[in-house]
C-alpha atoms as a PDB file:
ATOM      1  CA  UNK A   1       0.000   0.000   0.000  1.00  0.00           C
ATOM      2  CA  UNK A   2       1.075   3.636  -0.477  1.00  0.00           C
ATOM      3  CA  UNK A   3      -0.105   7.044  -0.849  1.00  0.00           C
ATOM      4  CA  UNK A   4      -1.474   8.558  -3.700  1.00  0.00           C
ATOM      5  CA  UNK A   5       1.769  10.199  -5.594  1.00  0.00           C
ATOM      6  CA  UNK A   6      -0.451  13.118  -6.816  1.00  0.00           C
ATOM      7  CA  UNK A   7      -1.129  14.742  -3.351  1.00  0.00           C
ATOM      8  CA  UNK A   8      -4.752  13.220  -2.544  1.00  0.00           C
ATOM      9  CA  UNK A   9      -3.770  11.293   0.534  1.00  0.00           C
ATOM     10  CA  UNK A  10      -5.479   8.308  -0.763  1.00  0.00           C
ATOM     11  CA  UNK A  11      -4.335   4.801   0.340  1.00  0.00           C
ATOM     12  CA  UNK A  12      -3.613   2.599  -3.029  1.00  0.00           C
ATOM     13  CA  UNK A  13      -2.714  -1.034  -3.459  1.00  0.00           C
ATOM     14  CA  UNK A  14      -0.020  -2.611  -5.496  1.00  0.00           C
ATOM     15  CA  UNK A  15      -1.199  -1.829  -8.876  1.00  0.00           C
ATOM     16  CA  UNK A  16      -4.109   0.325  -9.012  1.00  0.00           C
ATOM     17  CA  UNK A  17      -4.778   3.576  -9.329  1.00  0.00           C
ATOM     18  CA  UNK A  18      -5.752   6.624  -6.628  1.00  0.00           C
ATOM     19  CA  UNK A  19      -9.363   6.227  -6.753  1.00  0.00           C
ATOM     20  CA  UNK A  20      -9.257   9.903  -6.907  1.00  0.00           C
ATOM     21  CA  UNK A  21      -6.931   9.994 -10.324  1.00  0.00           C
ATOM     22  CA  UNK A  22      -9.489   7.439 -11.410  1.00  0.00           C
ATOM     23  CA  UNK A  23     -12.446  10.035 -11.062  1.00  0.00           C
ATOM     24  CA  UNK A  24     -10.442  12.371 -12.416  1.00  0.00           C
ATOM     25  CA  UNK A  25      -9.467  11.014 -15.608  1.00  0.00           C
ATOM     26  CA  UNK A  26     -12.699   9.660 -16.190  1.00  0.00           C
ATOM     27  CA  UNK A  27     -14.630  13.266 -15.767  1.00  0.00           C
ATOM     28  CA  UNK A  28     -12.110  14.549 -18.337  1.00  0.00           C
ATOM     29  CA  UNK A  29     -12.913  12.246 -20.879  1.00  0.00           C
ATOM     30  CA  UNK A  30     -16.876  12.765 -20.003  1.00  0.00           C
ATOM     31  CA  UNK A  31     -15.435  16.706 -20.530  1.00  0.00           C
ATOM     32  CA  UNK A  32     -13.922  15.832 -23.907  1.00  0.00           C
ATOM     33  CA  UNK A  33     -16.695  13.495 -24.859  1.00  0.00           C
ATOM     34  CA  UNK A  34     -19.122  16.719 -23.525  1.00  0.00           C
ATOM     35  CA  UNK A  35     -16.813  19.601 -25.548  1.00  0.00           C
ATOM     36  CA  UNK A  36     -16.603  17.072 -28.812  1.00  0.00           C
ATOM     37  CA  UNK A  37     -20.656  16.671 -28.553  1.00  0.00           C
ATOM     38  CA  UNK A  38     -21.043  20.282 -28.432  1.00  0.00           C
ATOM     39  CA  UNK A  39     -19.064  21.364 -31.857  1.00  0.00           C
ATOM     40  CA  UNK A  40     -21.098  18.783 -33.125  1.00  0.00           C
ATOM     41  CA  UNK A  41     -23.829  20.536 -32.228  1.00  0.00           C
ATOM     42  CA  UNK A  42     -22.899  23.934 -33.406  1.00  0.00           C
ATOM     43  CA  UNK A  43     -21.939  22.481 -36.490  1.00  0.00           C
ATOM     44  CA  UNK A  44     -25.396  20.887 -37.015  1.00  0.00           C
ATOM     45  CA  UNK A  45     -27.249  24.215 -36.251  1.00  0.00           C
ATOM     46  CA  UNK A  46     -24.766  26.003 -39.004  1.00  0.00           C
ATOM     47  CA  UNK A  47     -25.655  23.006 -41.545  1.00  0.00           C
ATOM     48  CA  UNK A  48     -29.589  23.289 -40.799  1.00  0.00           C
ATOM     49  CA  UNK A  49     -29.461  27.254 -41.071  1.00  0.00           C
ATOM     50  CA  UNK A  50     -27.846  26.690 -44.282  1.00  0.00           C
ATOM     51  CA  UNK A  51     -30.584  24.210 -45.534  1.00  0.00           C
ATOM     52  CA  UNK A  52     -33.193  26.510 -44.595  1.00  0.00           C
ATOM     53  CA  UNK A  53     -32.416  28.961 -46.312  1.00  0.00           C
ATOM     54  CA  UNK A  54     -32.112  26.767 -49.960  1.00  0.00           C
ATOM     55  CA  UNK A  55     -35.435  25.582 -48.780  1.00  0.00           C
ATOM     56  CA  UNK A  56     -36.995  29.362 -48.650  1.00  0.00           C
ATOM     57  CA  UNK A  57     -35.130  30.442 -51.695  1.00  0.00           C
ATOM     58  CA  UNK A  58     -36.536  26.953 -53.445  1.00  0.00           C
ATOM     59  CA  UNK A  59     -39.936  27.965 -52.143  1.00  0.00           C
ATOM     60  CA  UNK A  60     -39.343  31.579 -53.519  1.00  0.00           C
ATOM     61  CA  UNK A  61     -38.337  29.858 -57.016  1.00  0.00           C
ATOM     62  CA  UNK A  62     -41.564  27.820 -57.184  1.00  0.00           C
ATOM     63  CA  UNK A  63     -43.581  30.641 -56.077  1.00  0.00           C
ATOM     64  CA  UNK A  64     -42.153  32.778 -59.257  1.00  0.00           C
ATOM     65  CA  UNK A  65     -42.458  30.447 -61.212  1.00  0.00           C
ATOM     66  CA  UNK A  66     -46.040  29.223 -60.919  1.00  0.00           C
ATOM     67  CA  UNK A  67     -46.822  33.185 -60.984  1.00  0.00           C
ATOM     68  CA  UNK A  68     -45.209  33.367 -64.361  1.00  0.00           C
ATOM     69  CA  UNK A  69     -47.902  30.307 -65.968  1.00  0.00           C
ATOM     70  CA  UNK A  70     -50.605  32.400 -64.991  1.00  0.00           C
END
């Protein structure tokens, strides 16, 4: 047994890992997984912004044209 090398004062066995460190690393990677999830996000608003507007100015285009036959 010894004491967590990273200053948490936990007790740790022969190899394994500060349950602390454990906790840590693992709510980074839910951070990262969080962040990552996020751009994704933003990205997908930009993309569906970018589709509704070819669907208004498709709309717009029909609009015209079926005007123009009458």
């Amino acid at each position: 047994m010894y004491l967590c090398s990273d200053g948490h004062e936990e007790v740790c066995f022969e190899g394994r890992d500060c349950p602390v460190c454990e906790a840590m690393e693992e709510l980074e990677a839910t951070q990262k997984e969080l962040s990552d999830l996020t751009d994704s996000l933003a990205n997908l608003e930009k993309d569906r912004s970018f589709l509704d507007n070819q669907v208004y100015e498709l709309e717009q285009t029909i609009k015209a044209l079926e005007e123009e036959r009458l």
